[in-house]
Each structure stands twice: as C-alpha cells, then as structure tokens.
Protein backbone atom coordinates (compact mmCIF):
# COMPACT_ATOMS: atom_id res chain seq x y z
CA UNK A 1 8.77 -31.66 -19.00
CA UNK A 2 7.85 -28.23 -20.88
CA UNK A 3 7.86 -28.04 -24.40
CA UNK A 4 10.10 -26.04 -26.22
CA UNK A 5 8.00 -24.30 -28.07
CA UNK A 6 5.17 -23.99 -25.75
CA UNK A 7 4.94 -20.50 -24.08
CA UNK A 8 3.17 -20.54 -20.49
CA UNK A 9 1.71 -16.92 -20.93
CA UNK A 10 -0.33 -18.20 -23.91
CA UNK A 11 -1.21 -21.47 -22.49
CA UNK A 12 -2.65 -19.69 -19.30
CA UNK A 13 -4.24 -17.15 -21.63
CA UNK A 14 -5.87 -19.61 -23.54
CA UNK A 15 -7.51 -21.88 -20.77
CA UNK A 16 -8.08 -18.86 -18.83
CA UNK A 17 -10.26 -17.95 -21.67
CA UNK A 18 -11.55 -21.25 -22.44
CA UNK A 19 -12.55 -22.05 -18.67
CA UNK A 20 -10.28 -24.91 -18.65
CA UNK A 21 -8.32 -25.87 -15.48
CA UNK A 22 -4.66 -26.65 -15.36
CA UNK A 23 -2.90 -29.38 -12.93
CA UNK A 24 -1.02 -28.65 -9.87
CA UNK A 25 1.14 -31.29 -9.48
CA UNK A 26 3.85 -32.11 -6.73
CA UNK A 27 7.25 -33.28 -6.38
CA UNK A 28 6.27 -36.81 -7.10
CA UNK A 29 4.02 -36.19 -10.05
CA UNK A 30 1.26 -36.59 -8.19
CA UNK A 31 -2.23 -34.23 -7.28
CA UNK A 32 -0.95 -31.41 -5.42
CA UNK A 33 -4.04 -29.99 -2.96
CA UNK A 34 -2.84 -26.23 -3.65
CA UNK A 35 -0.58 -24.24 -5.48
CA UNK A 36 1.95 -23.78 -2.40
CA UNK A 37 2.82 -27.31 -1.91
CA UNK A 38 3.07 -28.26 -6.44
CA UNK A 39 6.05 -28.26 -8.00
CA UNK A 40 4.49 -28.50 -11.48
CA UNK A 41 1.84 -26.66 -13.42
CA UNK A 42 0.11 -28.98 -16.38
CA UNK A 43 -2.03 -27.63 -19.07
CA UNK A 44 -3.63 -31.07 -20.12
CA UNK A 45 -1.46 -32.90 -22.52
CA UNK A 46 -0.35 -29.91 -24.43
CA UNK A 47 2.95 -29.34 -21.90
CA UNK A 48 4.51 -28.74 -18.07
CA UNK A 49 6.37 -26.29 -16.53
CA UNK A 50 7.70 -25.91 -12.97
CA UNK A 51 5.77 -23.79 -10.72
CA UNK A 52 7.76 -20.70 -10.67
CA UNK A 53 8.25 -20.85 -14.11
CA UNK A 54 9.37 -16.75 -15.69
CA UNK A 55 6.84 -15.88 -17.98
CA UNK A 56 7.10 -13.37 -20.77
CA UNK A 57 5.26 -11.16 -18.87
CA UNK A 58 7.35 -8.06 -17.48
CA UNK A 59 6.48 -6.08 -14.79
CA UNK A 60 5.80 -2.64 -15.72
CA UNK A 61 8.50 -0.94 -13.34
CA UNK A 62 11.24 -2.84 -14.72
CA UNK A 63 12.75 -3.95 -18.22
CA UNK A 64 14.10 -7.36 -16.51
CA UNK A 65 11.98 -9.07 -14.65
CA UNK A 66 9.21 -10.86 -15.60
CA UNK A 67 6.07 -12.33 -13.52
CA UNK A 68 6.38 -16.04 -12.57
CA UNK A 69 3.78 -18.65 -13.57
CA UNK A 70 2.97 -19.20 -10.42
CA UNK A 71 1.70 -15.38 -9.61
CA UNK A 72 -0.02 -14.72 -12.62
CA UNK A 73 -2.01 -17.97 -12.00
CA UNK A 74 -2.38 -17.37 -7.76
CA UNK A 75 -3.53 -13.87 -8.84
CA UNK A 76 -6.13 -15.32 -11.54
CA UNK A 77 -7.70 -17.22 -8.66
CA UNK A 78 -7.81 -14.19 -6.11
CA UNK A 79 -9.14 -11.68 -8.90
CA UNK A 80 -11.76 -10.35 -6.96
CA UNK A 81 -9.94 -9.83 -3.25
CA UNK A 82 -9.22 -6.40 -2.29
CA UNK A 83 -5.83 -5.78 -2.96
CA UNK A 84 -4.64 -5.63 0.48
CA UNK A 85 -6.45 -9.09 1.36
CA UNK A 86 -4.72 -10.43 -1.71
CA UNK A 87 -1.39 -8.91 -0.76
CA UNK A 88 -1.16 -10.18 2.19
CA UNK A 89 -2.34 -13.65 1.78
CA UNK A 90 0.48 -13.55 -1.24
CA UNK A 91 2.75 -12.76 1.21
CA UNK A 92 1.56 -15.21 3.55
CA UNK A 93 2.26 -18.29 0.70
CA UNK A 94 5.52 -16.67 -0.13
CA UNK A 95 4.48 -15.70 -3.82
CA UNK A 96 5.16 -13.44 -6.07
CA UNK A 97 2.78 -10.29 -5.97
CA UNK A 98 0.85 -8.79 -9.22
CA UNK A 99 1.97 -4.84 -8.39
CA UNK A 100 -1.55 -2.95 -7.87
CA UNK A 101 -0.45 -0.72 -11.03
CA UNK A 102 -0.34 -4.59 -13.17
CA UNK A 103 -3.54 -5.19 -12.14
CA UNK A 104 -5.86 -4.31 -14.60
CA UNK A 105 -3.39 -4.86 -17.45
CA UNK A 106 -2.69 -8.84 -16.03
CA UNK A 107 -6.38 -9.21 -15.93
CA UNK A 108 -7.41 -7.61 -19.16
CA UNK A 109 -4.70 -9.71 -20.98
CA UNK A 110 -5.27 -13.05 -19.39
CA UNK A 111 -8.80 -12.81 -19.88
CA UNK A 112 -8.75 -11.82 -23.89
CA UNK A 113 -9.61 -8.00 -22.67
CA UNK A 114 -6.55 -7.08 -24.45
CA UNK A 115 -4.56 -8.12 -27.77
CA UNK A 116 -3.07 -11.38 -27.75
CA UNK A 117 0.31 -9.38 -29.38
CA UNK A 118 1.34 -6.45 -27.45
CA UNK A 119 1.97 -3.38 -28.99
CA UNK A 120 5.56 -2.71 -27.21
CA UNK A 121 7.51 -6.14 -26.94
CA UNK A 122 11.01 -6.84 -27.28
CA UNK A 123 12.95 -10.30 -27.70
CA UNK A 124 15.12 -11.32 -25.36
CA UNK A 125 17.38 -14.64 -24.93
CA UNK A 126 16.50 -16.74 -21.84
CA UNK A 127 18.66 -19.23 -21.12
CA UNK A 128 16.60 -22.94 -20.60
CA UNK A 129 18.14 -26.83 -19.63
CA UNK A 130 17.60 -27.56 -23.16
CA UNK A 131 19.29 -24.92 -24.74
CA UNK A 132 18.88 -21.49 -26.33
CA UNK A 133 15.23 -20.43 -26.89
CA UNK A 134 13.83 -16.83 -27.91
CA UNK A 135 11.31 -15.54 -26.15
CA UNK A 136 9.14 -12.32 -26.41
CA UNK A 137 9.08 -10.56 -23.74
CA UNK A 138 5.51 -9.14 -23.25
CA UNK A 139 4.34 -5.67 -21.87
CA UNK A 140 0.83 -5.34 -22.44
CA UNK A 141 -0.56 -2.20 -22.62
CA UNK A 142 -3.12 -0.25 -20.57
CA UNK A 143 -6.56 -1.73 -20.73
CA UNK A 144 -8.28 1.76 -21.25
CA UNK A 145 -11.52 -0.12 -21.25
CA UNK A 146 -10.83 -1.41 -18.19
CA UNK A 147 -10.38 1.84 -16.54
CA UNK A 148 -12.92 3.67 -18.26
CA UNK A 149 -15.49 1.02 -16.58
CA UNK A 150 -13.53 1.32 -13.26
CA UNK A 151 -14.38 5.27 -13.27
CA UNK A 152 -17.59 5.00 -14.35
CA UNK A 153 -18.45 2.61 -11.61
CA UNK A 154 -16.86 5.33 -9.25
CA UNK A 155 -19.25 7.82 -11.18
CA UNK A 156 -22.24 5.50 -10.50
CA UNK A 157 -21.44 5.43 -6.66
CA UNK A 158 -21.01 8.66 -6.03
CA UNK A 159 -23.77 10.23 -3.61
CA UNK A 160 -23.79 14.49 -3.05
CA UNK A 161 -23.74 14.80 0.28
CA UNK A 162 -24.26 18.76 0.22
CA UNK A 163 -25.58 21.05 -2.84
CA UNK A 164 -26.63 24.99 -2.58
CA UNK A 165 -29.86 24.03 -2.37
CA UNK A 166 -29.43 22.08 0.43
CA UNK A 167 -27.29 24.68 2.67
CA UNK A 168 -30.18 27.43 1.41
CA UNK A 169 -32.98 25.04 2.79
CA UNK A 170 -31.28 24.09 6.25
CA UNK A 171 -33.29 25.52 9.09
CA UNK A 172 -30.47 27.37 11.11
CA UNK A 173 -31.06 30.51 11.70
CA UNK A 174 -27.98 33.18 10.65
CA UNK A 175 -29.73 36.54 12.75
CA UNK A 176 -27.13 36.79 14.75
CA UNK A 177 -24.63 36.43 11.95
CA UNK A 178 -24.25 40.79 11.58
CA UNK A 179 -24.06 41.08 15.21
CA UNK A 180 -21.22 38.42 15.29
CA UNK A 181 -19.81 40.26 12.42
CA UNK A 182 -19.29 43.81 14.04
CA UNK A 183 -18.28 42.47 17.22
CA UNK A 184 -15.19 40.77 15.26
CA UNK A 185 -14.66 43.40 12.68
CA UNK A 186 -15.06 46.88 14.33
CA UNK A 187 -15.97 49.61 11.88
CA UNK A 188 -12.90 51.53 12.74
CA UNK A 189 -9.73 50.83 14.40
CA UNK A 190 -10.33 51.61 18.11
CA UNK A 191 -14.04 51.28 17.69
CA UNK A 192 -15.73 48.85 20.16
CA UNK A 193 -18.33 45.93 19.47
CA UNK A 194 -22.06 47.03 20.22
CA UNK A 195 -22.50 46.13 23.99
CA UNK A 196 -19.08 46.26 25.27
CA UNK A 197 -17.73 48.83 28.04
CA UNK A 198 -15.96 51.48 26.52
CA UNK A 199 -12.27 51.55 27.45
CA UNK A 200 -12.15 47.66 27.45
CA UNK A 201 -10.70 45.85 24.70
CA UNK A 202 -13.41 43.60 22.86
CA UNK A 203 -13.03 39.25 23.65
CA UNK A 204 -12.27 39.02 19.79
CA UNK A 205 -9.42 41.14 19.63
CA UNK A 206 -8.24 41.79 16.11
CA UNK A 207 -4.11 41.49 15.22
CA UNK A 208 -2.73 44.52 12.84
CA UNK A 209 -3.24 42.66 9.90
CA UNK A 210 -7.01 42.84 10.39
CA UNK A 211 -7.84 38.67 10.65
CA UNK A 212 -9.41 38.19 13.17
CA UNK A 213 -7.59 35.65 15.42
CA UNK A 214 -8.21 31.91 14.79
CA UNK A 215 -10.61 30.16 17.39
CA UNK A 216 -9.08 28.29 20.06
CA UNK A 217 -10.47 24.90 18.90
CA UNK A 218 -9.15 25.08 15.27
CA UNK A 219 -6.52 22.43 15.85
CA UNK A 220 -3.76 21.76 13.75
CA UNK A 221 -4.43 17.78 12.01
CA UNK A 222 -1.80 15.22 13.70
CA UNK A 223 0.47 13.39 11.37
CA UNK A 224 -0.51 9.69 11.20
CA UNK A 225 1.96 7.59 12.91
CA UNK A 226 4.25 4.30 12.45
CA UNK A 227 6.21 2.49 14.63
CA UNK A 228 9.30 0.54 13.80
CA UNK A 229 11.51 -2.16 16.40
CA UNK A 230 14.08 -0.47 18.40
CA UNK A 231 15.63 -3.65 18.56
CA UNK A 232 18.92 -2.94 16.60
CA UNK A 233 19.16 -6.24 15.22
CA UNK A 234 15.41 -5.43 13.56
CA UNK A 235 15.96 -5.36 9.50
CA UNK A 236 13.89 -1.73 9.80
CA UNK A 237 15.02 0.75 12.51
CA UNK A 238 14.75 4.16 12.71
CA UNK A 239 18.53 4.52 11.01
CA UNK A 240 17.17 3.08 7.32
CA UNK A 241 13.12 3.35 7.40
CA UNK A 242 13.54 6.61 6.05
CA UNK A 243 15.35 5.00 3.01
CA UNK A 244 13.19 2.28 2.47
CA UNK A 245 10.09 4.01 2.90
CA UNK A 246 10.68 7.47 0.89
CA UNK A 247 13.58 6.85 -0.92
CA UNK A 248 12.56 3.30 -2.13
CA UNK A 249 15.59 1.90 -1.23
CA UNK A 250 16.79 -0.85 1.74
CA UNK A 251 20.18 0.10 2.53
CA UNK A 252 21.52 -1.88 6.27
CA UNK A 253 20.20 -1.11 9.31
CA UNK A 254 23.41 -1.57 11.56
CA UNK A 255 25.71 -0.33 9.06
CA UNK A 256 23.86 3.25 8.73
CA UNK A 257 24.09 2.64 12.29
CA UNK A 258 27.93 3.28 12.74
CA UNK A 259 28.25 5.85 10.89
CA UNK A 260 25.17 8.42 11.49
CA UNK A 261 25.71 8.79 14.95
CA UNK A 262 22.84 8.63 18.11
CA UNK A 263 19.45 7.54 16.83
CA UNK A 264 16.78 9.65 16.15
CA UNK A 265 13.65 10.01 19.00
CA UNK A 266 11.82 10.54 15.61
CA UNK A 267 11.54 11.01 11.85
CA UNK A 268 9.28 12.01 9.06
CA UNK A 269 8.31 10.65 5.67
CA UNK A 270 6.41 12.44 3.46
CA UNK A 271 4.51 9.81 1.00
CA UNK A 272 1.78 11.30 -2.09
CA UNK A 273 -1.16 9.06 -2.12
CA UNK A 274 -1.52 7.60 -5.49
CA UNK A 275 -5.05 8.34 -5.99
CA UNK A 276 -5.20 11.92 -5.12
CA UNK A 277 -1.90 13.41 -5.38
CA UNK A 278 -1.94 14.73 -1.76
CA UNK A 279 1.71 14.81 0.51
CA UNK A 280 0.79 13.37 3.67
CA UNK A 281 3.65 13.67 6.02
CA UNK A 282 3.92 10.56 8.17
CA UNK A 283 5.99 10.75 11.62
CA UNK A 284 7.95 7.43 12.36
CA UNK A 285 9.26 6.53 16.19
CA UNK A 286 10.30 3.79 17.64
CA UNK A 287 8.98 4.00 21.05
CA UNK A 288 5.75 4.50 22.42
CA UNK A 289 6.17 5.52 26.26
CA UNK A 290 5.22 9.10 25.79
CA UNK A 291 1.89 8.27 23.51
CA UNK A 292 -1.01 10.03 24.28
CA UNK A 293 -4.52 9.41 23.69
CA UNK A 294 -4.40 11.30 20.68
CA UNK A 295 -1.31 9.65 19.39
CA UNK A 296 -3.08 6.02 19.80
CA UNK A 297 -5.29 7.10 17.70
CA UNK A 298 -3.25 8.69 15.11
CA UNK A 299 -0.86 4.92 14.89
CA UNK A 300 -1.86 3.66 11.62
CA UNK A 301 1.02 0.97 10.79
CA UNK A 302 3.46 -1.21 12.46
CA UNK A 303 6.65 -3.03 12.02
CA UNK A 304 7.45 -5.81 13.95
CA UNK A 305 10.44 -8.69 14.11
CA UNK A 306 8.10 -11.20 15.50
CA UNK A 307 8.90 -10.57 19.44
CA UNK A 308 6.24 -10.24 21.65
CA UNK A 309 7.65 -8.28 23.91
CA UNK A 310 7.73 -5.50 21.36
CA UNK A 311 4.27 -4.49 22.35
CA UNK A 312 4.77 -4.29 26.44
CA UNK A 313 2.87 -1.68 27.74
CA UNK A 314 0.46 -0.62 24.70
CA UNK A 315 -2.50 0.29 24.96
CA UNK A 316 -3.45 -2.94 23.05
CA UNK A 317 -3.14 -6.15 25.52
CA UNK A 318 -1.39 -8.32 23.13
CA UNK A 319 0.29 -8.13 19.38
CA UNK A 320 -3.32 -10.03 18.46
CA UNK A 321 -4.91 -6.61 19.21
CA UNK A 322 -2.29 -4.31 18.20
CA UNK A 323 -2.72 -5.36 14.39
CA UNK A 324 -6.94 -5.73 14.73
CA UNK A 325 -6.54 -1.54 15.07
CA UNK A 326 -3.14 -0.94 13.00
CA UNK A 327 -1.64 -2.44 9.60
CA UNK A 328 1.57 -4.74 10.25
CA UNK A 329 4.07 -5.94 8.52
CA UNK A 330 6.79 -8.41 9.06
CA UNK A 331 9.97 -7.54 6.78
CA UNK A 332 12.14 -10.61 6.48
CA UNK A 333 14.23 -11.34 3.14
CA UNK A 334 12.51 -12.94 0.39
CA UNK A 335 14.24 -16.77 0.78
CA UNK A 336 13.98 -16.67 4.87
CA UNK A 337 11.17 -18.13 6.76
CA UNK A 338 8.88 -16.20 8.92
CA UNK A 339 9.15 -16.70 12.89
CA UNK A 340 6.36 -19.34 13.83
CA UNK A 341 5.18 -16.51 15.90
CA UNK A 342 3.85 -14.19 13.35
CA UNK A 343 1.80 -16.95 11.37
CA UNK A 344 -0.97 -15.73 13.93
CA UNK A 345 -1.24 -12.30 13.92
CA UNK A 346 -2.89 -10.52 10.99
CA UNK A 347 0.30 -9.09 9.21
CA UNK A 348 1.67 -8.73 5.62
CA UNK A 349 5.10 -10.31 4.86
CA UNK A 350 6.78 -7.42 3.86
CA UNK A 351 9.83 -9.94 1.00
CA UNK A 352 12.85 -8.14 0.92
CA UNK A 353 16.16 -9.42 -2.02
CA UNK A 354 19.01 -9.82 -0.58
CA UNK A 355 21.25 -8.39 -3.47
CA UNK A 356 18.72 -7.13 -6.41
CA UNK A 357 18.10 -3.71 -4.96
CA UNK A 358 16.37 -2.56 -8.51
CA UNK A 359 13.37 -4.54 -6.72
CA UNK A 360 12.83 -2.43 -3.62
CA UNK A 361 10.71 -0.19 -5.56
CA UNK A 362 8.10 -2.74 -6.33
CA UNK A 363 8.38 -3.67 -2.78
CA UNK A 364 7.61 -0.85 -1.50
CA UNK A 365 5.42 0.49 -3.80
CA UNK A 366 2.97 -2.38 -2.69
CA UNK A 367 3.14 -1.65 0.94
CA UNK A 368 2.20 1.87 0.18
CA UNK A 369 -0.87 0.76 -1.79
CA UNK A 370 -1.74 -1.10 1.35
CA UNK A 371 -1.10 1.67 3.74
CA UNK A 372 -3.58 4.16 1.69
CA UNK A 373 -6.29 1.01 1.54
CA UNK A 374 -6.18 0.50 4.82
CA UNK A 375 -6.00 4.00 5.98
CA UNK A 376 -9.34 4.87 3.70
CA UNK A 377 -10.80 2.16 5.32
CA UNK A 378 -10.20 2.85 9.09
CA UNK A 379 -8.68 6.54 9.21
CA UNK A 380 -10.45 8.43 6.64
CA UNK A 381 -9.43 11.72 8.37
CA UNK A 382 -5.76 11.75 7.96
CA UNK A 383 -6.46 11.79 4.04
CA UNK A 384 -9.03 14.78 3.93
C-alpha cells in the first residue's frame, strides 16, 4: 500500500538521481517482467503505489491533469529514443505519452537538472481510499540549460554548404550571361534580341509589365498528402479530419455526416511546423484511384481502421509496405483495444477520450510532432 505521506514524484526523483531501481510488481505481488503487465510500482521499503498512479506533475497544456507514474517512469527508460520511436512504442503499450514540449522539463526535473520546488505550483485536493490528502501540484519550469545545450549542439552540427567565396570560385563560366540578358530584356520596347529576324517576335517574349515570363519548368511545389478511410464507420473521415487535425478538436464522424451534406472529393489543412514557423498546407482525400506518380510521392501519412482491404490497388502491395514509405496511425479511443491486425504493421496508436475533449489538443499536438519528424526525415522537400 502507498504511504500517505509519501509523494511518487519525489520518490522517482530521488532514485532517479541516486541510480536506484524501483520494483514492478504484478497483480499477485509478485516480479512483474515489464512495466505493461505490473500493477504496482515499489521504491524499496520506503512505499507502493499502483502503476498508473497521478503524480503531481501537470502537463503543461492543461491546469488538470497530471502525468501518471507509470509515463514519467516508461519515459525515464526511453530517454534517449527519438520522439517518434518513443511515441509510438507508447502507443503501442497503451501508456501515457510525455508531450514533446514536456520533454526537456520531465527530464531536467527527474534528473536534479532543475529545482526540487517549482517556482509556479499550486495545491490542490486529490481525493485518495484513505482519505483527504493535499498535494502540490508541480509545474516545473523551463530547463533553459537544457535548451541552451540543445542549440548549441545544433550550432556545433551545422556545416555551410555554400559561402560567396565558394559561388566566386566555381568554374562555370557566365559569358554568355549579357547575351542571355538582351535577348530577354530588349533595350527598347519593340527592339529585337541580337540574331533574331526582324519582324519576328523574340522566343522570350516579354508581358507589359516587363518580367520576363517564368520558364516552363518552374513548377509550382505539390502539397504533401494524407489519406483517411472512406469507410463511414472509420472514427476519422473526411467529414471531421479537418476538426481534429486543424482545429484540435474530435467532434463525430457520422454525426457531421448528417448534417453537412455529400462528402468532400478533398480538403485542406494548413498546419505551422513548430520548429520553423512555416504554414504548410496539407491536402487530405480519401481515395486514391486518380493518384499519379507525382501524388505517390507527395503521400506522407495515413489513417487506417485496421482493414486490409483499405489499401487495394496502391501502389504499395500490402499495408506492410504502405507504412515502410508513409507514417500511419491507427485512431481508436483510449480504453478500446487495437484490431489484432494492426499489431504488425509499423503504426502509431493514435488514443482518443471518449468524453474529456480538453485532451484532444495534447493528442494531436503529438501526432503533429511526429508528422514534421518523419517528414524531415523522408520528405525534406515539402518543408523547404
């Protein structure tokens, strides 16, 4: 049984600092092999809590909830993943995830980085088997050291790929840079490039404004693509991605359905990248019978229900493929078990509440953070 006076937060603060392990324990008291399968969390002789325990730890996007003992501890082991490999393995267990934003902050406190007392932390009543307890309710703040290393490791990494010096030394030649110059810019309006017939019109004709016209292969960049069901029993169609994804909120799919009328062949989110502040503008379908070439290679993420038969005639041969060249997720609510299906293919659990829409944010907020990883990882050019 826990203590009453013992606080988990400190206790995992304190052998996290002292390199001491804690106990996973299951159901029966006895060795559990992992933290899935234990229903108890020991710290020596000192006091037990159950696994999922509510820490004083709030998340920094809310005032209410608070980080289980269960995450912080998962998360402690799993440090050094990326976060998208961490994410989705979290997912995978059915845990609670450390938001990317908590990262640092988590670390830096559990580790003694940061001040054992928070400088903003407000007392709260939590209601406990064994009575009335107080309990402060932690928000630690930013670990500026933490980020100032984080930059200047970015700093250190950095390589200049092109200085003056280097364009002055190349060994093209620009001769014929002058010539190119008056055969796109007459001197005077009528005039003719050097060479041409008079009376005809130069092959750089120039509009009234004066520019001269764009070159034929200057294409306009495609909008990076992601596919949802068109099952309409799926929990993400195209009637309430748009919500979910942009607005940050999951409304119902087949209710939106009655009521806004024939679906859409399309739709676009527009999402800023947290990193550099750029809109990307992200076009959302349901159907890929009309892809091109050029639109394979523009699909960056994919939502599935865990059918099979959702992937008939892609250019992938089977939902195996599919998510070794896009990003998947599964979106299921938070207390429902994933379709046996899915456990093999390489996709996220994308945890859904059933009721506490104030968490949506943090939900999605997450799968962005994986979309951007993966998409600097494997589709650099959608984010230049």
């Amino acid at each position: 049984m826990s203590s009453t006076t013992a606080d988990p937060l400190h206790l995992l603060r304190q052998y996290t600092i002292e390199s001491k392990k804690v106990e996973l324990l299951d159901q029966n008291d006895n060795p559990a092999p992992d933290l899935q399968s234990a229903a108890t969390i020991r710290f020596g002789e000192e006091a037990s809590f159950a696994r999922d325990t509510p820490t004083s730890f709030l998340r920094s996007n809310s005032d209410s909830d608070q980080y289980t003992l269960s995450a912080l501890l998962h998360f402690l082991d799993h440090r050094d993943q990326s976060f998208y490999e961490y994410m989705k393995m979290t997912n995978t267990l059915g845990l609670q995830t450390i938001s990317f934003g908590d990262r640092a902050q988590v670390l830096g406190y559990l580790t003694g980085k940061t001040p054992e007392m928070a400088p903003a932390s407000e007392v709260a009543v939590d209601k406990q088997a064994d009575g009335d307890a107080k309990r402060a309710k932690t928000r630690v703040a930013p670990d500026v050291s933490t980020a100032n290393d984080i930059a200047r490791d970015i700093m250190r990494r950095e390589r200049v790929l092109i200085t003056s010096s280097s364009v002055l030394s190349s060994n093209k030649s620009f001769a014929r840079v002058p010539d190119l110059t008056k055969a796109l810019f007459p001197a005077k309006p009528g005039a003719v490039a050097k060479g041409a017939a008079p009376g005809k019109p130069t092959t750089a004709d120039t509009p009234a404004s004066g520019l001269a016209r764009r070159p034929a292969h200057h294409r306009k960049r495609r909008n990076p693509i992601i596919v949802v069901p068109a099952a309409t029993t799926s929990m993400l169609t195209m009637y309430n991605i748009k919500s979910l994804l942009q607005d940050h909120q999951f409304i119902d799919g087949r209710a939106e359905m009655e009521k806004a009328g024939p679906k859409p062949h399309e739709i676009f989110v527009e999402h800023t990248m947290s990193h550099s502040g750029q809109t990307v503008k992200f076009r959302v379908v349901d159907s890929v019978q009309d892809f091109t070439e050029a639109d394979w290679e523009a699909l960056v993420c994919v939502f599935t229900q865990g059918a099979a038969w959702q992937f008939k005639n892609w250019t992938w041969k089977s939902p195996e493929e599919v998510f070794q060249n896009c990003l998947g997720f599964y979106p299921k609510y938070q207390d429902e078990r994933p379709k046996d299906t899915v456990t093999s293919w390489a996709v996220s659990l994308l945890n859904i509440e059933r009721s506490k829409r104030h968490m949506d944010r943090a939900t999605v907020v997450g799968l962005w953070n994986s979309l951007e990883q993966f998409m600097a990882r494997n589709k650099p050019d959608f984010l230049g």
